[in-house]
PDB file of N, CA and C in Angstrom:
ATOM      1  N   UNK A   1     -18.597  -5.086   2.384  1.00  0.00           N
ATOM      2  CA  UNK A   1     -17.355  -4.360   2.289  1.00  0.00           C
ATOM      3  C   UNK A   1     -16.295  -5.094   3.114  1.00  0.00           C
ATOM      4  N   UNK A   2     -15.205  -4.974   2.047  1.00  0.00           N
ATOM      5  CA  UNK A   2     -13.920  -6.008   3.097  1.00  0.00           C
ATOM      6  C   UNK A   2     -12.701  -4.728   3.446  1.00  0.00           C
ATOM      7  N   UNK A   3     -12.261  -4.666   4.944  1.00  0.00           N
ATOM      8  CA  UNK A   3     -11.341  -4.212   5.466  1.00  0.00           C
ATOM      9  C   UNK A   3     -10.143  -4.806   5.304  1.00  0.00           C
ATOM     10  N   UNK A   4      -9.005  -4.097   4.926  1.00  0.00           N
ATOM     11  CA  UNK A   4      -7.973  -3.977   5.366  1.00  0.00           C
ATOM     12  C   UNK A   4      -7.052  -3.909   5.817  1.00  0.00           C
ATOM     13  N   UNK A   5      -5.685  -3.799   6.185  1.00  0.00           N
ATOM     14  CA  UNK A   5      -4.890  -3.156   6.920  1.00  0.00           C
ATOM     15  C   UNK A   5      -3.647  -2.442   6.026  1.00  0.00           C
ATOM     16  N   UNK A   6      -3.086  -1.104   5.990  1.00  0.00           N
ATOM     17  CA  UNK A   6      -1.698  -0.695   5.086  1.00  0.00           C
ATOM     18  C   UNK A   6      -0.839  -1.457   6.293  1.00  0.00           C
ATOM     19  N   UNK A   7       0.242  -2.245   5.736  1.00  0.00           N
ATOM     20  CA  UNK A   7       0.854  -2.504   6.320  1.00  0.00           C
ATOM     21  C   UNK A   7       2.649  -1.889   5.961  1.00  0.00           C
ATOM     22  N   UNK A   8       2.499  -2.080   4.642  1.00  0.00           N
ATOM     23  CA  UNK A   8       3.735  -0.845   4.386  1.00  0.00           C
ATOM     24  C   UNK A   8       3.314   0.162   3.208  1.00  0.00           C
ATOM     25  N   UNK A   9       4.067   1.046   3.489  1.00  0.00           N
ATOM     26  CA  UNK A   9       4.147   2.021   2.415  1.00  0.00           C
ATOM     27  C   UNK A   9       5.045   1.853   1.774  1.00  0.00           C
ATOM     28  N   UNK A  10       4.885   1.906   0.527  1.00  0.00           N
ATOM     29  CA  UNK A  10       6.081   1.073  -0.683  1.00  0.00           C
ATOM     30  C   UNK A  10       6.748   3.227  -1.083  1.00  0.00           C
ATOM     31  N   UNK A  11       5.436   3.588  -1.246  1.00  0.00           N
ATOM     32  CA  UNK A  11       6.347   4.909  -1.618  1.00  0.00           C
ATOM     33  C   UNK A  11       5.381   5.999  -1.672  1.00  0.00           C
ATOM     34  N   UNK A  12       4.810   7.065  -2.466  1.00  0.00           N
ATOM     35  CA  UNK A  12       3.658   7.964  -2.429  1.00  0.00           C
ATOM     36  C   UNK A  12       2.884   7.181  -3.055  1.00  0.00           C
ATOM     37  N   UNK A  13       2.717   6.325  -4.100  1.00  0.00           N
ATOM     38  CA  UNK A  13       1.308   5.745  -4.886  1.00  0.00           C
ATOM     39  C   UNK A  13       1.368   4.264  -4.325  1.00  0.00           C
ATOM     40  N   UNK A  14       2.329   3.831  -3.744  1.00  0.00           N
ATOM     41  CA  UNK A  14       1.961   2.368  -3.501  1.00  0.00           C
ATOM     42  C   UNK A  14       2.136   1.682  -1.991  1.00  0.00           C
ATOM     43  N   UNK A  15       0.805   0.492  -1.555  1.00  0.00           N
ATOM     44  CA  UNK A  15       1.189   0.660  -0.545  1.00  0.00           C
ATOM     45  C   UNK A  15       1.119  -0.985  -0.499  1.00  0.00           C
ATOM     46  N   UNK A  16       0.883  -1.395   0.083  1.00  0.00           N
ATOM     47  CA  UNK A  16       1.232  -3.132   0.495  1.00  0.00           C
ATOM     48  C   UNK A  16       0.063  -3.194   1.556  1.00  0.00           C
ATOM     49  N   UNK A  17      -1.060  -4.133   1.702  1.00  0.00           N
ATOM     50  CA  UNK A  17      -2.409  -4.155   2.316  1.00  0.00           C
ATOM     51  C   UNK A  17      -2.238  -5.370   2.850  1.00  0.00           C
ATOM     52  N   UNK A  18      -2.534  -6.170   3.690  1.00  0.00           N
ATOM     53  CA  UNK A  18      -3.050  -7.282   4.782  1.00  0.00           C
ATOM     54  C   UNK A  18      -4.113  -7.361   5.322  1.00  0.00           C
ATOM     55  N   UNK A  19      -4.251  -8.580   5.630  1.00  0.00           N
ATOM     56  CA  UNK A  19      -6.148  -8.480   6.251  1.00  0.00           C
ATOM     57  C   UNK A  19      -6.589  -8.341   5.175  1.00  0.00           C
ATOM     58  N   UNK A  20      -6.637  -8.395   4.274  1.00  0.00           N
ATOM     59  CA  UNK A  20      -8.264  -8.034   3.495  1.00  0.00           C
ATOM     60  C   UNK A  20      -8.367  -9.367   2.741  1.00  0.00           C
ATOM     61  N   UNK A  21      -7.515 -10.192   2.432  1.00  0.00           N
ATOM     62  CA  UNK A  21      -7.865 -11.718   1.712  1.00  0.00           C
ATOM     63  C   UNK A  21      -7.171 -12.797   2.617  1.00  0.00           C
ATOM     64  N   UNK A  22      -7.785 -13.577   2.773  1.00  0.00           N
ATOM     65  CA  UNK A  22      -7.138 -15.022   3.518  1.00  0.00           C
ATOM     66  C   UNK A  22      -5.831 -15.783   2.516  1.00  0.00           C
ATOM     67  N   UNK A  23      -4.892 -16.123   2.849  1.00  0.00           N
ATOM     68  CA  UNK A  23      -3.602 -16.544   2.065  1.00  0.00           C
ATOM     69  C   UNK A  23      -3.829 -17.418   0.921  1.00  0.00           C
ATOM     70  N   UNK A  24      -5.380 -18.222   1.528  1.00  0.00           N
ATOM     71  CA  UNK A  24      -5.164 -19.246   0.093  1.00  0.00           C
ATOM     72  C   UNK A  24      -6.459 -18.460  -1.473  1.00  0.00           C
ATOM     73  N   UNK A  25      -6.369 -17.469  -1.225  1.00  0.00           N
ATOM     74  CA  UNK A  25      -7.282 -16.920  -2.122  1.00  0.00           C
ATOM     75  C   UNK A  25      -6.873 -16.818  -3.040  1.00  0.00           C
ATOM     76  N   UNK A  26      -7.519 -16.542  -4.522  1.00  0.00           N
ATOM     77  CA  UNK A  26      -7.312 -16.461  -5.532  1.00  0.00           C
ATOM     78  C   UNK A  26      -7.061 -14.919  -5.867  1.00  0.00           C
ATOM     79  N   UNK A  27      -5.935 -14.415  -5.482  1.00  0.00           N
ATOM     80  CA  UNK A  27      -5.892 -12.711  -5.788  1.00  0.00           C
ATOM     81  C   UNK A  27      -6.099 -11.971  -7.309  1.00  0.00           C
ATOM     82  N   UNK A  28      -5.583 -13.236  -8.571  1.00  0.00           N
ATOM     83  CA  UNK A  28      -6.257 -12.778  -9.643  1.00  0.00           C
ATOM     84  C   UNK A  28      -7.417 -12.339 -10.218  1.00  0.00           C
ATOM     85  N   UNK A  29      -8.371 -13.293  -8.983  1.00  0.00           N
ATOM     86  CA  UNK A  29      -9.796 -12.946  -9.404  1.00  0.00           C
ATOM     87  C   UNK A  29     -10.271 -11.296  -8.682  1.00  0.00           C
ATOM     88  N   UNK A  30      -9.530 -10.698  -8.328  1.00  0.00           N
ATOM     89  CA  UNK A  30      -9.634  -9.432  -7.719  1.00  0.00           C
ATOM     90  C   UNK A  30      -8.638  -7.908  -8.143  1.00  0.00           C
ATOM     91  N   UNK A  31      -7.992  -8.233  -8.844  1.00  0.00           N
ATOM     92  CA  UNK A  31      -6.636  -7.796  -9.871  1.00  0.00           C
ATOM     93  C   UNK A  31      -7.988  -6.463 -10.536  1.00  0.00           C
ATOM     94  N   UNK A  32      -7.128  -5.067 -10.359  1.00  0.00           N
ATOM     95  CA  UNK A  32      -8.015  -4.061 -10.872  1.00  0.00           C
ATOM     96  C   UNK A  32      -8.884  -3.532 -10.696  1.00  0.00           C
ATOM     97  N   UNK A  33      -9.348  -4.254  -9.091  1.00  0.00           N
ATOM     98  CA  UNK A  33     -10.995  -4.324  -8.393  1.00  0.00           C
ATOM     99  C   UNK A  33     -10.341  -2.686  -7.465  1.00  0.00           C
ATOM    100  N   UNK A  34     -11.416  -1.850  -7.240  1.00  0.00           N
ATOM    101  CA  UNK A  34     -11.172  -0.773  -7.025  1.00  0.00           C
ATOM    102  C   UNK A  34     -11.049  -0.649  -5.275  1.00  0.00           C
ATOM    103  N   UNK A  35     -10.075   0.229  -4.674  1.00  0.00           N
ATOM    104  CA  UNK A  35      -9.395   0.244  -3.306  1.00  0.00           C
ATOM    105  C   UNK A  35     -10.010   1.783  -3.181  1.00  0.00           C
ATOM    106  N   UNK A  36     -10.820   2.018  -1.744  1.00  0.00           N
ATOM    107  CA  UNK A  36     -10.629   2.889  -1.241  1.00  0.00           C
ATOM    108  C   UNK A  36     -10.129   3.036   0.409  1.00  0.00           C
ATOM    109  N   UNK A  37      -9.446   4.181   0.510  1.00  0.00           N
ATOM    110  CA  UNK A  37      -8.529   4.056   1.678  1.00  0.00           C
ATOM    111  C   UNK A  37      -9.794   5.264   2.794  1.00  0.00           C
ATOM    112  N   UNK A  38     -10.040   4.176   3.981  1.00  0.00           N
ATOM    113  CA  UNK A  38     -10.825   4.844   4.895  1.00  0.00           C
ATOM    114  C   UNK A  38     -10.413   6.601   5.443  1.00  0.00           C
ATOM    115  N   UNK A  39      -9.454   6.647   5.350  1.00  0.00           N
ATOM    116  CA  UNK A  39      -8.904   7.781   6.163  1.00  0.00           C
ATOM    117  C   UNK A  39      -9.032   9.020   5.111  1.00  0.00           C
ATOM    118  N   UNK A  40      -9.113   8.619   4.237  1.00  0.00           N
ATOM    119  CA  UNK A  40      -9.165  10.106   2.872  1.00  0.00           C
ATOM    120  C   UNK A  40      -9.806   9.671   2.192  1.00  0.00           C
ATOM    121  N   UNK A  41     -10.243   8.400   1.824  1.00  0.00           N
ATOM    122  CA  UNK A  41     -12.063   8.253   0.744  1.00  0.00           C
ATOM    123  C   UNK A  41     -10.549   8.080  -0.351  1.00  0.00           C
ATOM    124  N   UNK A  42      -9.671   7.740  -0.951  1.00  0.00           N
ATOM    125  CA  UNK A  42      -8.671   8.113  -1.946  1.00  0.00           C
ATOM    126  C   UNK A  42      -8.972   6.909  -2.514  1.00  0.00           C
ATOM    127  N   UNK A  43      -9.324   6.858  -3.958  1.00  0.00           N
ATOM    128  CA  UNK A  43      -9.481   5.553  -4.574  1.00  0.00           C
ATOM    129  C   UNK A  43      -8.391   4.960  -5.115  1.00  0.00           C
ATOM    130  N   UNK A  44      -7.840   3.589  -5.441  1.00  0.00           N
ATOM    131  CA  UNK A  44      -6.816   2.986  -5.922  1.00  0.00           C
ATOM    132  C   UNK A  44      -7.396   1.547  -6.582  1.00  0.00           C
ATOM    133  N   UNK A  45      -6.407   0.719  -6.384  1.00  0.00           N
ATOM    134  CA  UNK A  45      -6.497  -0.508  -7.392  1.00  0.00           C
ATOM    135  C   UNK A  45      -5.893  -1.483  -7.212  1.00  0.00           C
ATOM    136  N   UNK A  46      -6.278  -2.710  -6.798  1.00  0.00           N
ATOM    137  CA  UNK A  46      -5.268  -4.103  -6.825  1.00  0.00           C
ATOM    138  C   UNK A  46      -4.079  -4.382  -7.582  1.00  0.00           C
ATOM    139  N   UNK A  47      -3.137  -3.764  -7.691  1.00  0.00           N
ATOM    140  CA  UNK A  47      -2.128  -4.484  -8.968  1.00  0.00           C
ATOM    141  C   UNK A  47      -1.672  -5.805  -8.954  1.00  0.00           C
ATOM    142  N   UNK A  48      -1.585  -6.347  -7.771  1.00  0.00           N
ATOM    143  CA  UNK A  48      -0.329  -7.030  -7.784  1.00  0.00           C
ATOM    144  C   UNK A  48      -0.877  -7.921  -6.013  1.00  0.00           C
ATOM    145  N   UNK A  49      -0.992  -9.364  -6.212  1.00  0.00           N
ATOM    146  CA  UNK A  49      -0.467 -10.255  -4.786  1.00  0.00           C
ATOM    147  C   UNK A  49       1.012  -9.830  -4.552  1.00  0.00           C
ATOM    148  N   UNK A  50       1.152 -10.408  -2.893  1.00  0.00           N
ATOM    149  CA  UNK A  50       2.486 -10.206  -2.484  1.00  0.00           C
ATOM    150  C   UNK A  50       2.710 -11.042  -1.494  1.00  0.00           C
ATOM    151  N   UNK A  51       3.764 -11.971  -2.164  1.00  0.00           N
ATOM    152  CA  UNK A  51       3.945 -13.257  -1.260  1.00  0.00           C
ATOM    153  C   UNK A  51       2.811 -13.756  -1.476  1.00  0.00           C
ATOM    154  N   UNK A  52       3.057 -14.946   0.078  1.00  0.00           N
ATOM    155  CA  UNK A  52       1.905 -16.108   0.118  1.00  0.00           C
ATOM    156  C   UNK A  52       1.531 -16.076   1.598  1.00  0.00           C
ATOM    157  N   UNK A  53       0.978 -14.905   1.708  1.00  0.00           N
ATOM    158  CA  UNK A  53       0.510 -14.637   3.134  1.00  0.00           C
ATOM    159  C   UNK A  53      -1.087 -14.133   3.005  1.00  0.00           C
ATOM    160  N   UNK A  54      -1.546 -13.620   1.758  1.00  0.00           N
ATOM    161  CA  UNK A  54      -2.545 -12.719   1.429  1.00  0.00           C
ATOM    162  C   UNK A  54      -2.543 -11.427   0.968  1.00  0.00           C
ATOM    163  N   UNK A  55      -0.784 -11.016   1.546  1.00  0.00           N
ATOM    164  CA  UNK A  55      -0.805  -9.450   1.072  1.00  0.00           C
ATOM    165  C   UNK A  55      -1.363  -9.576  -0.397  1.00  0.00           C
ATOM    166  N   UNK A  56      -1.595  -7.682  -0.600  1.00  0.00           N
ATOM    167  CA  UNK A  56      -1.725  -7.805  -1.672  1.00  0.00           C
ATOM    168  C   UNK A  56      -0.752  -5.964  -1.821  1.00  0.00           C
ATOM    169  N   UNK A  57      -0.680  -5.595  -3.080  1.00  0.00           N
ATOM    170  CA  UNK A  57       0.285  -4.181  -3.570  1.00  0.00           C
ATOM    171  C   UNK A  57      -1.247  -3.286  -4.006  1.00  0.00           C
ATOM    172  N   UNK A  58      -1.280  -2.580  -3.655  1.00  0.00           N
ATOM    173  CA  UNK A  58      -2.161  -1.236  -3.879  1.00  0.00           C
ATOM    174  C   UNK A  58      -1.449  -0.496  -4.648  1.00  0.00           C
ATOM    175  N   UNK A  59      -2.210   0.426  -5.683  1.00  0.00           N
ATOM    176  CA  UNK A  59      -1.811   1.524  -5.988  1.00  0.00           C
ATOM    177  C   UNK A  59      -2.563   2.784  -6.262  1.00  0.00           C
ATOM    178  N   UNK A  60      -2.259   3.202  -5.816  1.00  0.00           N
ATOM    179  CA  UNK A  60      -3.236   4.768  -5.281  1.00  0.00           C
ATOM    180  C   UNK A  60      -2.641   6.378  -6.735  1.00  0.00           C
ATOM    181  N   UNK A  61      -2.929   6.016  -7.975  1.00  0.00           N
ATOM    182  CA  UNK A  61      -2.429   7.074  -8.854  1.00  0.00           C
ATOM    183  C   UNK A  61      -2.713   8.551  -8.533  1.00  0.00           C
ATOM    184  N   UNK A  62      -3.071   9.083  -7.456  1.00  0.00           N
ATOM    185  CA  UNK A  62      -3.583   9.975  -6.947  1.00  0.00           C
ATOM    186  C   UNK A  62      -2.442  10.374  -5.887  1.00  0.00           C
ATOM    187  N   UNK A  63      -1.472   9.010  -5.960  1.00  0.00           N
ATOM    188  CA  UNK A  63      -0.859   9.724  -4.292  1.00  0.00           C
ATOM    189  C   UNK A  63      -2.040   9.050  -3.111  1.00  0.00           C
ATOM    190  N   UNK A  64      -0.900   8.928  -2.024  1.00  0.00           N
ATOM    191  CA  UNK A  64      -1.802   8.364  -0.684  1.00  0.00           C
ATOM    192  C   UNK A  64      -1.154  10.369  -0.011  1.00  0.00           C
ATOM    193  N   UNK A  65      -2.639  10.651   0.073  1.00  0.00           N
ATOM    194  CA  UNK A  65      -2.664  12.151   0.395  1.00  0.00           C
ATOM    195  C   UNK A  65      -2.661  12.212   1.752  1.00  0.00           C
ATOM    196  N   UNK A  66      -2.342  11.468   2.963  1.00  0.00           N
ATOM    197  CA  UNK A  66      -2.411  11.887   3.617  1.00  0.00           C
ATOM    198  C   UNK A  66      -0.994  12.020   4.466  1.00  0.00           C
ATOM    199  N   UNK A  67       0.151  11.420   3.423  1.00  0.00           N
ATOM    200  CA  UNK A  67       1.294  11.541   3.717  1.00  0.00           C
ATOM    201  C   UNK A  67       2.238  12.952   2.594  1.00  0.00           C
ATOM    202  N   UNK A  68       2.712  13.712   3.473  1.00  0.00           N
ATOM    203  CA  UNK A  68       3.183  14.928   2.004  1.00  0.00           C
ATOM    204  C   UNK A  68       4.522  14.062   1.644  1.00  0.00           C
ATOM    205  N   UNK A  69       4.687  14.339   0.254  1.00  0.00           N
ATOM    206  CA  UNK A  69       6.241  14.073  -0.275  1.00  0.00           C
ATOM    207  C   UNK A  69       7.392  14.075   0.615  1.00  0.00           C
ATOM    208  N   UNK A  70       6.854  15.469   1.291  1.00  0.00           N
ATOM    209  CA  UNK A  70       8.279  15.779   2.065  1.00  0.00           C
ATOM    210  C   UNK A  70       8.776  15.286   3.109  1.00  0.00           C
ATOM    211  N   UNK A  71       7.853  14.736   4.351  1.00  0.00           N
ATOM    212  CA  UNK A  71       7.939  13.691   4.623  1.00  0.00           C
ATOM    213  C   UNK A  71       8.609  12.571   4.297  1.00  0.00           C
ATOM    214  N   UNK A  72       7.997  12.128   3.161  1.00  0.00           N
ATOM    215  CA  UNK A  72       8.649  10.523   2.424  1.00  0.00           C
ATOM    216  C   UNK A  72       9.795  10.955   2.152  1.00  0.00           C
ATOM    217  N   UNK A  73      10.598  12.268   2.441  1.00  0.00           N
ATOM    218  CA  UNK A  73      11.981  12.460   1.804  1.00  0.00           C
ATOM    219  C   UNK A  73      12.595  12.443   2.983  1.00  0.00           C
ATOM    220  N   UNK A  74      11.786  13.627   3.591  1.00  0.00           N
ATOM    221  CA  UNK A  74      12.663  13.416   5.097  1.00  0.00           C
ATOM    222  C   UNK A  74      12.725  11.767   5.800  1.00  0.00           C
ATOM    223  N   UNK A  75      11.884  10.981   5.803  1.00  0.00           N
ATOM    224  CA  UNK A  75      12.268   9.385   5.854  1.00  0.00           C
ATOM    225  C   UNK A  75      13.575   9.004   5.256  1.00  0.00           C
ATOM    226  N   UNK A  76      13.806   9.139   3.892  1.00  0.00           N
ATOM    227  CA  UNK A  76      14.876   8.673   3.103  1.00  0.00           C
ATOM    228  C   UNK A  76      16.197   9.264   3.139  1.00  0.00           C
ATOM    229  N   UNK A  77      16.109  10.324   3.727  1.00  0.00           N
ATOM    230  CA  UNK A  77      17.388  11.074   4.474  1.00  0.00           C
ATOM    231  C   UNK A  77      17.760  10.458   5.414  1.00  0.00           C
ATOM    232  N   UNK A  78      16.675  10.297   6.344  1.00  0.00           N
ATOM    233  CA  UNK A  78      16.934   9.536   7.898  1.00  0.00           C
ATOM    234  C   UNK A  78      17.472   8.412   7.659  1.00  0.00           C
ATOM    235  N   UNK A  79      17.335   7.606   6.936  1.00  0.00           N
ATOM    236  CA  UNK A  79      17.869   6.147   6.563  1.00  0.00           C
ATOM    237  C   UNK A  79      19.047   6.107   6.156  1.00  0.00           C
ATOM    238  N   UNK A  80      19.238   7.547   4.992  1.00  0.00           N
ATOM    239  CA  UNK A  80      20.406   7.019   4.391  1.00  0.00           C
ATOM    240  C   UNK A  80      21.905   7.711   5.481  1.00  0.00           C
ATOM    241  N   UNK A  81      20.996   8.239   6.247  1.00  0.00           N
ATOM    242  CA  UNK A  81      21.996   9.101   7.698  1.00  0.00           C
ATOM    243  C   UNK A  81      22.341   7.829   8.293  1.00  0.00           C
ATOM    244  N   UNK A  82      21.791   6.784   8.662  1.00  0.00           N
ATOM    245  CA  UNK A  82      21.539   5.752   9.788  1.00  0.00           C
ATOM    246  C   UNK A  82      22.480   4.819   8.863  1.00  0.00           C
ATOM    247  N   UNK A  83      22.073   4.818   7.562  1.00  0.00           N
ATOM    248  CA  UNK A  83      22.999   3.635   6.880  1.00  0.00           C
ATOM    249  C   UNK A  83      24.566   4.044   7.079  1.00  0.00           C
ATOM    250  N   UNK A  84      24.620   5.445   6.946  1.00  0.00           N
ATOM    251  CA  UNK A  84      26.140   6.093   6.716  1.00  0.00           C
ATOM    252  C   UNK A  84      27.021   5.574   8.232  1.00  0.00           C
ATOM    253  N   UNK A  85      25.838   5.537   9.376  1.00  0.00           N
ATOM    254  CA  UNK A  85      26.724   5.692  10.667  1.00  0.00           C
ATOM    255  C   UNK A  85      28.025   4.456  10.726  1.00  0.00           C
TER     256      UNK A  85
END
């Protein structure tokens, strides 16, 4: 089993992962290979490399449950408050 790290949260289903492949890897050969997230067992899926670091894009069609919506809104308020100042 290979670990991880979320390094961003793209939004409720998608998240952006590090640590889990070395930069010069072949991420196609892993494209669709199934993601589960330690903290809630929540299964997802490789979509997508990102950059040329190793990231790779997760996507969790379930929602990453351990963040509520409302939250991710109240974030996007806060920002767009901070952008306004």
């Amino acid at each position: 089993m290979k670990k991880g790290i979320i390094d961003k949260i793209i939004d409720e289903n998608q998240v952006l992962v590090k640590d889990l492949f070395k930069k010069d890897t072949n991420i196609n050969l892993f494209l669709n290979k199934t993601v589960i997230m330690a903290l809630t067992g929540n299964q997802g899926y490789i979509q997508s490399s990102f950059g040329n670091s190793g990231k790779i894009k997760v996507i969790f069609p379930q929602g990453i449950y351990y963040i509520p919506k409302k939250s991710i809104q109240q974030e996007k308020e806060s920002q767009n408050q901070k952008n306004e100042q």
